[in-house]
PDB file of N, CA and C in Angstrom:
ATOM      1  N   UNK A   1       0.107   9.399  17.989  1.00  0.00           N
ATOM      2  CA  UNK A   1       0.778   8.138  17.700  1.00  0.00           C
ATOM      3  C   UNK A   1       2.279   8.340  17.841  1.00  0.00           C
ATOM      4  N   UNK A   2       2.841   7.306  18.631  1.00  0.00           N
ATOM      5  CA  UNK A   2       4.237   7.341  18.517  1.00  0.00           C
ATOM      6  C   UNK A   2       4.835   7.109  17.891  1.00  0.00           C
ATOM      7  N   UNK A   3       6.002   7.751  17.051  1.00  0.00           N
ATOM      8  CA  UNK A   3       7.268   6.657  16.165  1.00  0.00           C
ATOM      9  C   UNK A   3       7.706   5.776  16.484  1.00  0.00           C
ATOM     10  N   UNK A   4       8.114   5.092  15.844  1.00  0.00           N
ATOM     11  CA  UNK A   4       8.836   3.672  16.141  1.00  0.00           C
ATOM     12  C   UNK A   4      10.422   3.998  16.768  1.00  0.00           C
ATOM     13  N   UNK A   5      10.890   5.106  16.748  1.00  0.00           N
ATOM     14  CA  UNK A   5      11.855   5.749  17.121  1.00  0.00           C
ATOM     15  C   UNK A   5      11.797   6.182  18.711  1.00  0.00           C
ATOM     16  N   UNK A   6      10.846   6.380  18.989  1.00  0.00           N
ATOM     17  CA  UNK A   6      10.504   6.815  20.077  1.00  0.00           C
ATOM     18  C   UNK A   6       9.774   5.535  21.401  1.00  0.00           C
ATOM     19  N   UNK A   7       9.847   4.494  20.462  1.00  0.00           N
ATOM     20  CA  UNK A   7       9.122   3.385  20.755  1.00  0.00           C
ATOM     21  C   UNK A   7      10.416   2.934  21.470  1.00  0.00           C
ATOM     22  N   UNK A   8      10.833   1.991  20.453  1.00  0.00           N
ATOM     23  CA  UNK A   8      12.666   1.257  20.446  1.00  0.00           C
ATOM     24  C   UNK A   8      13.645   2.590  21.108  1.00  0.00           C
ATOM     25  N   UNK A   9      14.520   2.366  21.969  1.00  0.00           N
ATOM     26  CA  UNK A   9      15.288   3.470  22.797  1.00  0.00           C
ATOM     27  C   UNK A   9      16.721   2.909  21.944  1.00  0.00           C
ATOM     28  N   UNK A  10      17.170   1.329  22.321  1.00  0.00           N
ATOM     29  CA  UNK A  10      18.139   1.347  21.937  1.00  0.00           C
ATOM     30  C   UNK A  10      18.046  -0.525  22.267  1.00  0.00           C
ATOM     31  N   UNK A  11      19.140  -0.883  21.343  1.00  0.00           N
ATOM     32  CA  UNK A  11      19.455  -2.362  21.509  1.00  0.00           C
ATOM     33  C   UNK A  11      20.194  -2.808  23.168  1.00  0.00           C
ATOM     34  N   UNK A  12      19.856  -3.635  23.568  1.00  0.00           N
ATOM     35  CA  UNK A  12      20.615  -4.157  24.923  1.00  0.00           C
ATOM     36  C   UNK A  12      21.129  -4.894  24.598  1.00  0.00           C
ATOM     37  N   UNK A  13      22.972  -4.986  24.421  1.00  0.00           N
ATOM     38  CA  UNK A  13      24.098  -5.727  24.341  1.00  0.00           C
ATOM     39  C   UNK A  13      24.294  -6.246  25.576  1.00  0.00           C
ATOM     40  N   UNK A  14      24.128  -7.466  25.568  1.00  0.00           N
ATOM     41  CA  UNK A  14      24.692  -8.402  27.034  1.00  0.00           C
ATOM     42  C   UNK A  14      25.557  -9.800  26.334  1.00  0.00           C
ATOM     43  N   UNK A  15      26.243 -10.338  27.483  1.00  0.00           N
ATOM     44  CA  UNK A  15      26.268 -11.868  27.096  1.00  0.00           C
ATOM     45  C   UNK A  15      25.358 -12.651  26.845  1.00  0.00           C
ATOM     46  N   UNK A  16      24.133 -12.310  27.794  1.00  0.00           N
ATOM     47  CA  UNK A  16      22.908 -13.581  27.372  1.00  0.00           C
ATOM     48  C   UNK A  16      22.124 -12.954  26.098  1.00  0.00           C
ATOM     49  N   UNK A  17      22.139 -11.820  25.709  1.00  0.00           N
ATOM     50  CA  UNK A  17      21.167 -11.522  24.572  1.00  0.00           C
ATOM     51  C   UNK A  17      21.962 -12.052  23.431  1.00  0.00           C
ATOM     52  N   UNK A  18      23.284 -11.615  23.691  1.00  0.00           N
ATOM     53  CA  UNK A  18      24.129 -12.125  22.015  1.00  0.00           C
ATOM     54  C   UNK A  18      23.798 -13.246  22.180  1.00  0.00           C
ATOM     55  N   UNK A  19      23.583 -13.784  22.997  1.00  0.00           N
ATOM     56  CA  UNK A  19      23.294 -15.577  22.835  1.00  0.00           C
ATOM     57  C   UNK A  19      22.080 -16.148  22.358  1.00  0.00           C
ATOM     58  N   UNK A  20      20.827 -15.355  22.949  1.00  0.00           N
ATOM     59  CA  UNK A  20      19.742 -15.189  22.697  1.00  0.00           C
ATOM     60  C   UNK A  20      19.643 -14.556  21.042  1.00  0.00           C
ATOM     61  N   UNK A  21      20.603 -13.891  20.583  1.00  0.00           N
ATOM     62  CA  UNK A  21      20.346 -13.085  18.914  1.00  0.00           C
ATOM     63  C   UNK A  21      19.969 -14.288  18.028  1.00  0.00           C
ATOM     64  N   UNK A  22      21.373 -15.297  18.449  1.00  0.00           N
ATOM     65  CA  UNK A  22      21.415 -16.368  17.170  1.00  0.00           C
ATOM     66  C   UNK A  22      20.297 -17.296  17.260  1.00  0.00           C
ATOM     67  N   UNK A  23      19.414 -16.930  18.435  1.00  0.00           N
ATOM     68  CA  UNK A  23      17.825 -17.975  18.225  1.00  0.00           C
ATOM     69  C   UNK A  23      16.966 -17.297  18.080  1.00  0.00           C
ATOM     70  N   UNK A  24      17.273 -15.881  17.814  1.00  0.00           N
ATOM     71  CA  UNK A  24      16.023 -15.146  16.936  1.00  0.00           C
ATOM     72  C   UNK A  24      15.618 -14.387  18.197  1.00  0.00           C
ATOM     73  N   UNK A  25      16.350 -13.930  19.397  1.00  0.00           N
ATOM     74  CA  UNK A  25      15.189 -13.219  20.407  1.00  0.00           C
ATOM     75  C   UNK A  25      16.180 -12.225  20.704  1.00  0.00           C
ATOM     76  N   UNK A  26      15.917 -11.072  20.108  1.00  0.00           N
ATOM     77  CA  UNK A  26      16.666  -9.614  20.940  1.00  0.00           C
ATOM     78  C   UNK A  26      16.135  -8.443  21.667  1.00  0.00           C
ATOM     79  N   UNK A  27      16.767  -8.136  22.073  1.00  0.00           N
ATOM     80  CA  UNK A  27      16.690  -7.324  23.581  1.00  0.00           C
ATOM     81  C   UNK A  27      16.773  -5.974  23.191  1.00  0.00           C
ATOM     82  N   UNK A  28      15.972  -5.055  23.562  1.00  0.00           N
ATOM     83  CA  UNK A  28      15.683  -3.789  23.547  1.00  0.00           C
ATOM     84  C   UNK A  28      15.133  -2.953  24.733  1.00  0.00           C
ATOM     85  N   UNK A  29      15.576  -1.716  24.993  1.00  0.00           N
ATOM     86  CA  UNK A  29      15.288  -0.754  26.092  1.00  0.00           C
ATOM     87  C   UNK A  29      14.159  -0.362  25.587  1.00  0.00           C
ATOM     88  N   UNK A  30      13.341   0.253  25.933  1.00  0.00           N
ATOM     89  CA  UNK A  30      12.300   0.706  24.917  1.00  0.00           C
ATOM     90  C   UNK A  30      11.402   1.822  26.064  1.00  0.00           C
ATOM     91  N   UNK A  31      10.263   2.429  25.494  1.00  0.00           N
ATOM     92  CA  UNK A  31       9.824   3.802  26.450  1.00  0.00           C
ATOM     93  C   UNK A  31       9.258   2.869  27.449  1.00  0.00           C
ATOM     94  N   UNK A  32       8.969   3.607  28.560  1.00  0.00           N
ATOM     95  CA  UNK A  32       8.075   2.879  30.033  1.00  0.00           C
ATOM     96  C   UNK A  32       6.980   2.882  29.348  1.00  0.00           C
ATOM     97  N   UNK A  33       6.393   3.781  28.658  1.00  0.00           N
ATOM     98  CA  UNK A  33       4.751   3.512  28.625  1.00  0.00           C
ATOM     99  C   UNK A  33       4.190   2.718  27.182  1.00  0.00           C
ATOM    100  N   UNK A  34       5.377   2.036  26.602  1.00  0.00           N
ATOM    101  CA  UNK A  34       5.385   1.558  25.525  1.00  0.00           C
ATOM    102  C   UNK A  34       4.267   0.049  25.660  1.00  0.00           C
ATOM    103  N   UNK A  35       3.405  -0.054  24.870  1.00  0.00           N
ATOM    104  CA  UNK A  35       2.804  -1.790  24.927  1.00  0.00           C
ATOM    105  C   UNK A  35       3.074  -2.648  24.381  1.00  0.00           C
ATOM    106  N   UNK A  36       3.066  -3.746  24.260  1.00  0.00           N
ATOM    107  CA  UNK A  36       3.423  -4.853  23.484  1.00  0.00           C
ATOM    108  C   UNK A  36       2.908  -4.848  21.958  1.00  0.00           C
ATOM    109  N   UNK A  37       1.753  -4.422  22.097  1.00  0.00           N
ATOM    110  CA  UNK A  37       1.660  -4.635  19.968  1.00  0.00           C
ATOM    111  C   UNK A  37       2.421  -2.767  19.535  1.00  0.00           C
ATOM    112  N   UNK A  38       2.968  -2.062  20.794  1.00  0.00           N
ATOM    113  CA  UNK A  38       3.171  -1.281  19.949  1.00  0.00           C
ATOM    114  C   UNK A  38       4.783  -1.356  19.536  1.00  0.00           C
ATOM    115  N   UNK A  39       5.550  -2.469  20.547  1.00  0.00           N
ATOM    116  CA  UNK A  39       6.856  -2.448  20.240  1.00  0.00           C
ATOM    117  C   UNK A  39       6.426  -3.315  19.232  1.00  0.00           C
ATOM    118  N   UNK A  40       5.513  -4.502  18.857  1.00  0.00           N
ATOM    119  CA  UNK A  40       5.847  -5.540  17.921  1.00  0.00           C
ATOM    120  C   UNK A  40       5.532  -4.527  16.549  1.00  0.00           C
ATOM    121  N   UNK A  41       5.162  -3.395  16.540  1.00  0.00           N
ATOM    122  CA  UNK A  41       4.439  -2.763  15.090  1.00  0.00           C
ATOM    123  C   UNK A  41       6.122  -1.944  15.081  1.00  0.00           C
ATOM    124  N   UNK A  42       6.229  -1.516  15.872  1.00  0.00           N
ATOM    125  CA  UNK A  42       7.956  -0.767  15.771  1.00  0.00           C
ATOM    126  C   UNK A  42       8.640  -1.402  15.215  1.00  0.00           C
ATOM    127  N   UNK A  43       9.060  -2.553  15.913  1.00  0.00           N
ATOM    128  CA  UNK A  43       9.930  -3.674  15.576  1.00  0.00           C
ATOM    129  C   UNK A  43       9.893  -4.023  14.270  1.00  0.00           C
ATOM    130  N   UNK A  44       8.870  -4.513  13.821  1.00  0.00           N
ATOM    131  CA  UNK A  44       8.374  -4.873  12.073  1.00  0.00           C
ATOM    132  C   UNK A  44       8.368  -3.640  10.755  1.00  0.00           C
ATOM    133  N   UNK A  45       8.442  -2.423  11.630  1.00  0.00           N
ATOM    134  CA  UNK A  45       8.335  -1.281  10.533  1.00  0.00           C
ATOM    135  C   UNK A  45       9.777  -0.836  10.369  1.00  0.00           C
ATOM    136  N   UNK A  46      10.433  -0.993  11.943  1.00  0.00           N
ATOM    137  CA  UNK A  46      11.981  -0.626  11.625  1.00  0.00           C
ATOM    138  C   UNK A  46      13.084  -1.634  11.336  1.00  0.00           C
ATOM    139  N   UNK A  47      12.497  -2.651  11.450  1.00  0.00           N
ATOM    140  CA  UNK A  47      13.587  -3.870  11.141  1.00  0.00           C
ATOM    141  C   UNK A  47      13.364  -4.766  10.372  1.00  0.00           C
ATOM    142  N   UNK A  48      12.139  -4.419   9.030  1.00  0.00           N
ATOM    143  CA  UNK A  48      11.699  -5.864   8.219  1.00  0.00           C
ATOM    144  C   UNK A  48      11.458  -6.846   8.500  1.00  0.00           C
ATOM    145  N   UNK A  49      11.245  -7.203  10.380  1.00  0.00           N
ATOM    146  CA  UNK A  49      11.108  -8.519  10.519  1.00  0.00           C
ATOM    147  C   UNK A  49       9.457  -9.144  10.731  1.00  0.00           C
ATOM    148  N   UNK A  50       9.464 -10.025  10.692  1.00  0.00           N
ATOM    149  CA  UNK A  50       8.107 -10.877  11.095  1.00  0.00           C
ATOM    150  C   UNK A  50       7.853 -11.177  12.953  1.00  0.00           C
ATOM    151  N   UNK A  51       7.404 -10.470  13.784  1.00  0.00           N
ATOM    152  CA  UNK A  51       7.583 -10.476  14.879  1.00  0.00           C
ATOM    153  C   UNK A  51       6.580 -11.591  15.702  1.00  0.00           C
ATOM    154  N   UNK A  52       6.870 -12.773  16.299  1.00  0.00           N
ATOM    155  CA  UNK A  52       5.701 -13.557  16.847  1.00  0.00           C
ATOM    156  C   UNK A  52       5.849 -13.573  18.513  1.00  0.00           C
ATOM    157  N   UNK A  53       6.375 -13.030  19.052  1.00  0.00           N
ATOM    158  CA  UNK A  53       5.944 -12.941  20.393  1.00  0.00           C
ATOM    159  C   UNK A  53       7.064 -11.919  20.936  1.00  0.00           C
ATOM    160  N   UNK A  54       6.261 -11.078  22.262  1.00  0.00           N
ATOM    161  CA  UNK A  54       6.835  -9.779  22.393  1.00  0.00           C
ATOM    162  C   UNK A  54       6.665 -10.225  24.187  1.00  0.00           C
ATOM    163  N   UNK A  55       7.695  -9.949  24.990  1.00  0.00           N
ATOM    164  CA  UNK A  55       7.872 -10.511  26.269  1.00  0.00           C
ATOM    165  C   UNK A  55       8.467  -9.264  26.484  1.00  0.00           C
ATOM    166  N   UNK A  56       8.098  -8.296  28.038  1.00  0.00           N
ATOM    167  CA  UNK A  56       8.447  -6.829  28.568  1.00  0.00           C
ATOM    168  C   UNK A  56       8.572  -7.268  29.797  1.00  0.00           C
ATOM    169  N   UNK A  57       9.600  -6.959  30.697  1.00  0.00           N
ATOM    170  CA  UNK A  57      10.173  -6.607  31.957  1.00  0.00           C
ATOM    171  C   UNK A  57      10.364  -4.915  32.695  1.00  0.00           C
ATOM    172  N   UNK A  58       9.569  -4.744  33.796  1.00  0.00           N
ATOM    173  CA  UNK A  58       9.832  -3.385  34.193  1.00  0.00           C
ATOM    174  C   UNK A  58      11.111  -3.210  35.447  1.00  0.00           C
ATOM    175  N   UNK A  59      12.014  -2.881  35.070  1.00  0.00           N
ATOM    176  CA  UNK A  59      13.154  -2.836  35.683  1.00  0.00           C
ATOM    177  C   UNK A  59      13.360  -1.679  36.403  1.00  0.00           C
ATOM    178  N   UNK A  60      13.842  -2.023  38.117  1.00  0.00           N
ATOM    179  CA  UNK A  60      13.674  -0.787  39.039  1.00  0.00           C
ATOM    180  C   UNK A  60      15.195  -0.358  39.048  1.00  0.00           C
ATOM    181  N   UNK A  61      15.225   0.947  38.977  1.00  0.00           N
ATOM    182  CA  UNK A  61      17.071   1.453  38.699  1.00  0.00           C
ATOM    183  C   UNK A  61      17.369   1.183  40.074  1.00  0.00           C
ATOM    184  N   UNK A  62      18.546   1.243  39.601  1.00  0.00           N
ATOM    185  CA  UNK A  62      19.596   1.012  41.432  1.00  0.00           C
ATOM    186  C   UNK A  62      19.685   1.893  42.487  1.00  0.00           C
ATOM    187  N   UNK A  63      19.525   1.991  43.548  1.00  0.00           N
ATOM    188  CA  UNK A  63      20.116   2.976  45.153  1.00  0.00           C
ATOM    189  C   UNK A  63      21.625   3.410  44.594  1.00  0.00           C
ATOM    190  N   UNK A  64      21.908   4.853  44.544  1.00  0.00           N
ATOM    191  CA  UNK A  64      23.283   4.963  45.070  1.00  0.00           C
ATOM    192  C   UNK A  64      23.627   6.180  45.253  1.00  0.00           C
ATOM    193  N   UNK A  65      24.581   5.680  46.122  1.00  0.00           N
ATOM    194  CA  UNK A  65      24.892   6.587  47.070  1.00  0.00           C
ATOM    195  C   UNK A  65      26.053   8.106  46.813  1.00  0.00           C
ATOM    196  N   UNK A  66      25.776   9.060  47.178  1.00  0.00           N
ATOM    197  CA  UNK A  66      26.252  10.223  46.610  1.00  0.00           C
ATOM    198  C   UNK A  66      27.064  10.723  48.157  1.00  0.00           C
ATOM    199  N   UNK A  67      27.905  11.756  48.077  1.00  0.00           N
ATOM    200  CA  UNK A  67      28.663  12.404  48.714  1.00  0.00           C
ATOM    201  C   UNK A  67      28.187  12.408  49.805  1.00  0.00           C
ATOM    202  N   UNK A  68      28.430  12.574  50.868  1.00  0.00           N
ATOM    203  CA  UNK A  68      27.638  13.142  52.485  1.00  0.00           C
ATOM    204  C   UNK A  68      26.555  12.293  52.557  1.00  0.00           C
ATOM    205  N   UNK A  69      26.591  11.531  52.703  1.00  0.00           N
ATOM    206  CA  UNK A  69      25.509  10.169  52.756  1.00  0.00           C
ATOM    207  C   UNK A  69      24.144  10.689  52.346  1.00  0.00           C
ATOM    208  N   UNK A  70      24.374  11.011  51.093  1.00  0.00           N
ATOM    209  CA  UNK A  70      22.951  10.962  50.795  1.00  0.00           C
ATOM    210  C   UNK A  70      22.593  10.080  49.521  1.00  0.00           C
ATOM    211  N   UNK A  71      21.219   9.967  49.364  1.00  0.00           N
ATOM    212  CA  UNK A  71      21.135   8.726  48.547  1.00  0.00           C
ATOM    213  C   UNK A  71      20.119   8.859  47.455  1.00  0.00           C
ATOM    214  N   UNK A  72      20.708   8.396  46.238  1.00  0.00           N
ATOM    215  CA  UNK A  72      19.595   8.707  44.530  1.00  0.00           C
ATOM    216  C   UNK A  72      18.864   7.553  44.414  1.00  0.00           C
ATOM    217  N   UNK A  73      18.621   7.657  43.550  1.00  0.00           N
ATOM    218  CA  UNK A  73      17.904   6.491  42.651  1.00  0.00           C
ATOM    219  C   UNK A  73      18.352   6.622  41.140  1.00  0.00           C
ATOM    220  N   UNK A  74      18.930   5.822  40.471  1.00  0.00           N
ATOM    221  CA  UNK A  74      18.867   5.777  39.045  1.00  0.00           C
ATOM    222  C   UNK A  74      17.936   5.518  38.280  1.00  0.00           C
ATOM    223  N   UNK A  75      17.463   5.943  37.275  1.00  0.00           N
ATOM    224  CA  UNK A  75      15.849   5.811  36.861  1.00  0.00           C
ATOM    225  C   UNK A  75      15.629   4.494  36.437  1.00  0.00           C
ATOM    226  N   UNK A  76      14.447   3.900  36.297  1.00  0.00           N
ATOM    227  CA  UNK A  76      13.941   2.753  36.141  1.00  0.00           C
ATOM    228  C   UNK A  76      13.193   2.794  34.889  1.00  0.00           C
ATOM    229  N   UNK A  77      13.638   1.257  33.799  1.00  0.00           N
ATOM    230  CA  UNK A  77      13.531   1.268  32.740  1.00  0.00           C
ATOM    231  C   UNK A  77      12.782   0.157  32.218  1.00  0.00           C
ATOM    232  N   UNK A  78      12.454  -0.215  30.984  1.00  0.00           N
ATOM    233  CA  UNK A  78      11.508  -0.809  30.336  1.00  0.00           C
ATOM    234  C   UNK A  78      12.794  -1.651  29.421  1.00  0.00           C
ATOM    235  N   UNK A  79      12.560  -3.351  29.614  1.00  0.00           N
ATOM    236  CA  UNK A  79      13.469  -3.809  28.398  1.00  0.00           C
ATOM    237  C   UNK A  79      12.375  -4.815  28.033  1.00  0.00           C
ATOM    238  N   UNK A  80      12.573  -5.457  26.914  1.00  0.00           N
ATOM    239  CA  UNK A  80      11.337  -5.769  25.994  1.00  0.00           C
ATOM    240  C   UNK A  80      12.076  -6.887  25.009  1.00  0.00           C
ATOM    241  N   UNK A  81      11.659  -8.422  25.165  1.00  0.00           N
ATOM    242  CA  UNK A  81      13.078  -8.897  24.031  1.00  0.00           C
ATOM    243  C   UNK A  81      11.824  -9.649  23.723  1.00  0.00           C
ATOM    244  N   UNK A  82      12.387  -9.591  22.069  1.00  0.00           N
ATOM    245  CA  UNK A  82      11.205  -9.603  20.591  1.00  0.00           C
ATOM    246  C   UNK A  82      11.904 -11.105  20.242  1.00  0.00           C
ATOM    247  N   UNK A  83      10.791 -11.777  20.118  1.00  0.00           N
ATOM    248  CA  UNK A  83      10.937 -13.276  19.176  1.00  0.00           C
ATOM    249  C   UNK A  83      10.759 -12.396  17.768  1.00  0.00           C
ATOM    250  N   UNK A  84      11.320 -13.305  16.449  1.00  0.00           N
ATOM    251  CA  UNK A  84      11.169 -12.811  14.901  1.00  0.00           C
ATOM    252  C   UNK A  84      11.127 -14.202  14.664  1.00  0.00           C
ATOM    253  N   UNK A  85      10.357 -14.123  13.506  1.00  0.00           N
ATOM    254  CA  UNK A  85      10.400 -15.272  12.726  1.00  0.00           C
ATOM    255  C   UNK A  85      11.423 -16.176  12.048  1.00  0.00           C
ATOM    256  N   UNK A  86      11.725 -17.098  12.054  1.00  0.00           N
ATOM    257  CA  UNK A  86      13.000 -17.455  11.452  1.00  0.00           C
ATOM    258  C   UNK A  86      12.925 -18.647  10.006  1.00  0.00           C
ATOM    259  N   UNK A  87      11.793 -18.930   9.940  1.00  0.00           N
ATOM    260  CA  UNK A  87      11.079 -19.534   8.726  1.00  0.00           C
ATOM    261  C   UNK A  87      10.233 -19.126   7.692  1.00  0.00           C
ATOM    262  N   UNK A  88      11.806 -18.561   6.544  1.00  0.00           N
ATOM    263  CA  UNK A  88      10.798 -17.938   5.445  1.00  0.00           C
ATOM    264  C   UNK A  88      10.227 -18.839   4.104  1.00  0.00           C
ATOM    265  N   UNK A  89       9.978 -20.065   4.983  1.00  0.00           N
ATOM    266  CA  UNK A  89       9.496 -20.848   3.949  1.00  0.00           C
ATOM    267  C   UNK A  89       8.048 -20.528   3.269  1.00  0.00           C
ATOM    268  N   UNK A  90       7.839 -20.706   2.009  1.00  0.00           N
ATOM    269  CA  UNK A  90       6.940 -20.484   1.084  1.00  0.00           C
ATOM    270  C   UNK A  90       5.254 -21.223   2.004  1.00  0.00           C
ATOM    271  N   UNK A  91       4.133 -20.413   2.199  1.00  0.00           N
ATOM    272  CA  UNK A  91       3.206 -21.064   2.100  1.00  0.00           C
ATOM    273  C   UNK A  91       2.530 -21.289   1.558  1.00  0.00           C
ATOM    274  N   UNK A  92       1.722 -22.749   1.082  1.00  0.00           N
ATOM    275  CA  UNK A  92       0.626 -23.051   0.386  1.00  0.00           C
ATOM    276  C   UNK A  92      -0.844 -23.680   0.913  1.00  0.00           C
ATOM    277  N   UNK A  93      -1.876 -23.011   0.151  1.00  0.00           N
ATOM    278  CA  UNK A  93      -2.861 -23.729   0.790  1.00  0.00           C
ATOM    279  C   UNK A  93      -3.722 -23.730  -0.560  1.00  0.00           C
ATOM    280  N   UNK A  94      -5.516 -24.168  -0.199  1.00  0.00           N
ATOM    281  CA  UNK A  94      -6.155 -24.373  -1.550  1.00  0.00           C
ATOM    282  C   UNK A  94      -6.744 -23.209  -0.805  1.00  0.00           C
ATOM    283  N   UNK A  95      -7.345 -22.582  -2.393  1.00  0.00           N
ATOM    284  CA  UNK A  95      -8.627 -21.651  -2.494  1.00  0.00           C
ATOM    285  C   UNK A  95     -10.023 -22.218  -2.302  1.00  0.00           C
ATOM    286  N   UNK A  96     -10.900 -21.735  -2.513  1.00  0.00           N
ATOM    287  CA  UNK A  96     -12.359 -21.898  -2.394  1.00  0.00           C
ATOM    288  C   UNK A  96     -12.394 -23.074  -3.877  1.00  0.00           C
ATOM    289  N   UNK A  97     -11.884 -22.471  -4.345  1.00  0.00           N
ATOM    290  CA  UNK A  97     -11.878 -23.070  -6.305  1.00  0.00           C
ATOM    291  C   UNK A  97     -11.017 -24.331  -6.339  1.00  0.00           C
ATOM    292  N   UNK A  98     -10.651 -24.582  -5.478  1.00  0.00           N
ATOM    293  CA  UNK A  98      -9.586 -25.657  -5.551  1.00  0.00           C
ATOM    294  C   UNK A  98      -8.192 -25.474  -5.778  1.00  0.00           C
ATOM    295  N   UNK A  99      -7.934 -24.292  -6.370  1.00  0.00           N
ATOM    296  CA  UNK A  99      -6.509 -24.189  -6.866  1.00  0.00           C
ATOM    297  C   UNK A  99      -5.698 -24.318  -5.395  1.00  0.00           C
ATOM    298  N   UNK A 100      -4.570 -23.959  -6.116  1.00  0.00           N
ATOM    299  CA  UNK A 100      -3.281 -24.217  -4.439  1.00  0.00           C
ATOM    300  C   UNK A 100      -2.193 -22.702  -4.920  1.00  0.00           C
ATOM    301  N   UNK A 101      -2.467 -22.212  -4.018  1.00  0.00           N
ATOM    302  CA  UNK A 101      -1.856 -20.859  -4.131  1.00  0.00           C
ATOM    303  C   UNK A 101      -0.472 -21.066  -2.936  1.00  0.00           C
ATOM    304  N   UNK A 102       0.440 -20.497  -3.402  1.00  0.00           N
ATOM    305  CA  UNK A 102       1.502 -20.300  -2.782  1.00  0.00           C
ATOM    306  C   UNK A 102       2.204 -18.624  -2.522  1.00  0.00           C
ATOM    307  N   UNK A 103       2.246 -18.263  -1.219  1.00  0.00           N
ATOM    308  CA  UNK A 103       2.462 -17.104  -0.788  1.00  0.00           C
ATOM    309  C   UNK A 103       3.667 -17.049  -0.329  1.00  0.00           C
ATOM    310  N   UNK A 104       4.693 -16.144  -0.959  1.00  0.00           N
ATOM    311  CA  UNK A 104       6.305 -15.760  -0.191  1.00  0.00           C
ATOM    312  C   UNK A 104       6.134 -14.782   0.664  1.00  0.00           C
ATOM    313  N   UNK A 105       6.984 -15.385   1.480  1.00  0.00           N
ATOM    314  CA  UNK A 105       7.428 -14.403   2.741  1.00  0.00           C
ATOM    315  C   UNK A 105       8.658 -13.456   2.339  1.00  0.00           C
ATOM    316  N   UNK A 106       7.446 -12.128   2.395  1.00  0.00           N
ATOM    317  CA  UNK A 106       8.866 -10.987   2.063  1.00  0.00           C
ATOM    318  C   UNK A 106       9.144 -10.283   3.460  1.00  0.00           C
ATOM    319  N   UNK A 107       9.370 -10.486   4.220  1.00  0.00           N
ATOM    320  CA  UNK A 107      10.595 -10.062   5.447  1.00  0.00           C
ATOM    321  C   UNK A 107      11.579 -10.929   5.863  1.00  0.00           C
ATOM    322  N   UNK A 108      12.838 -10.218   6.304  1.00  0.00           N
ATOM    323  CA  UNK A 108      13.806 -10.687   6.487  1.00  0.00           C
ATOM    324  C   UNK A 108      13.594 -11.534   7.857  1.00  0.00           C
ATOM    325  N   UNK A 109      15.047 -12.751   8.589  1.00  0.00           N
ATOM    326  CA  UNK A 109      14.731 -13.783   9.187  1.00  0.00           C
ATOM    327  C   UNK A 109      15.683 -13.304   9.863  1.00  0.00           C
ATOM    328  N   UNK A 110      16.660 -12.103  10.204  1.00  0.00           N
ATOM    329  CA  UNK A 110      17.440 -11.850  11.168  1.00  0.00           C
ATOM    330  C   UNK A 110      17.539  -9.863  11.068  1.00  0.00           C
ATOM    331  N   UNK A 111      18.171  -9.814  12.439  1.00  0.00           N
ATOM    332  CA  UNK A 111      18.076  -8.280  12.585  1.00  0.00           C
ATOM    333  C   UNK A 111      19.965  -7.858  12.660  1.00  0.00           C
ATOM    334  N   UNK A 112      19.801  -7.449  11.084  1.00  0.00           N
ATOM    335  CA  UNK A 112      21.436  -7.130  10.887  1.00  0.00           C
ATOM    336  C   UNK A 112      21.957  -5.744  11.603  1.00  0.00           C
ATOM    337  N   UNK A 113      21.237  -4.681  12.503  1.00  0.00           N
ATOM    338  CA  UNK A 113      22.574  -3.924  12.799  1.00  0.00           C
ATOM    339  C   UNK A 113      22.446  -4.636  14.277  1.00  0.00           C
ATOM    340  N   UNK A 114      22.172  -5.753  14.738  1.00  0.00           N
ATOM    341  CA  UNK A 114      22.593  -6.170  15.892  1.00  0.00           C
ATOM    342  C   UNK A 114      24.174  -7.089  15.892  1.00  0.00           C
ATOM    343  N   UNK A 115      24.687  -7.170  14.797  1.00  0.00           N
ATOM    344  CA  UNK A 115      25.767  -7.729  13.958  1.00  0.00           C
ATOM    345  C   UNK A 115      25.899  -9.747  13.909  1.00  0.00           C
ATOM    346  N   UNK A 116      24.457  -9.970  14.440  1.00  0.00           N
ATOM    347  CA  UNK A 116      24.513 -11.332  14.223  1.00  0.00           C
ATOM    348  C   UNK A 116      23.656 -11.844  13.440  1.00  0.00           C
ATOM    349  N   UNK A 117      24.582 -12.135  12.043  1.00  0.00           N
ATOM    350  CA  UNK A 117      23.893 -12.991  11.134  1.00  0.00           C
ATOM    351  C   UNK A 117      23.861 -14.078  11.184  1.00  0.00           C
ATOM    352  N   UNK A 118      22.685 -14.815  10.635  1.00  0.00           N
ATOM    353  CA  UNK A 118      22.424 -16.355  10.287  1.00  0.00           C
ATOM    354  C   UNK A 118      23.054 -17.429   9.260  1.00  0.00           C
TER     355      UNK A 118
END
């Protein structure tokens, strides 16, 4: 089993993700062979959040070109940007018995070391 450390590589700072933060969807590099419920179990164990949909892009690194015409490849990476929940409103429903039970939501509704709070 992998860590969640090993899962998540690192946050992706762009213009469109900071934009994307304040509606709840951030951007992460994450391993190539990583899957979707395993970044959403990462995501929720390392960041307290409530995770509802997990969207992955496989990104091919760039051509470039080195001394004496010869030519690399920069490696090709995995980015992965996580919806979180943003409604920690209380739910209620009835029991079998009739009663009406009400359940709090204990995870947080934003991901603070990305530095955009709600």
């Amino acid at each position: 089993m992998k860590s969640a450390h090993d899962i998540i590589l690192k946050p992706l700072i762009t213009e469109r993700s900071s934009a994307e933060a304040a509606m709840g969807r951030y951007t992460f590099v994450v391993a190539k062979g990583a899957t979707k419920p395993e970044i959403r179990q990462a995501c929720e164990q390392l960041f307290g959040v409530k995770v509802t949909a997990v969207n992955t892009q496989n990104r091919l690194g760039k051509n470039k070109r080195l001394r004496y015409r010869q030519e690399g490849r920069r490696p090709s990476w995995k980015k992965a940007i996580v919806t979180i929940d943003q409604s920690p409103e209380a739910v209620s429903y009835l029991t079998a018995g009739g009663k009406t039970v009400q359940s709090d939501r204990k995870y947080k509704t934003a991901i603070e070391e990305f530095g955009i709070g709600q």
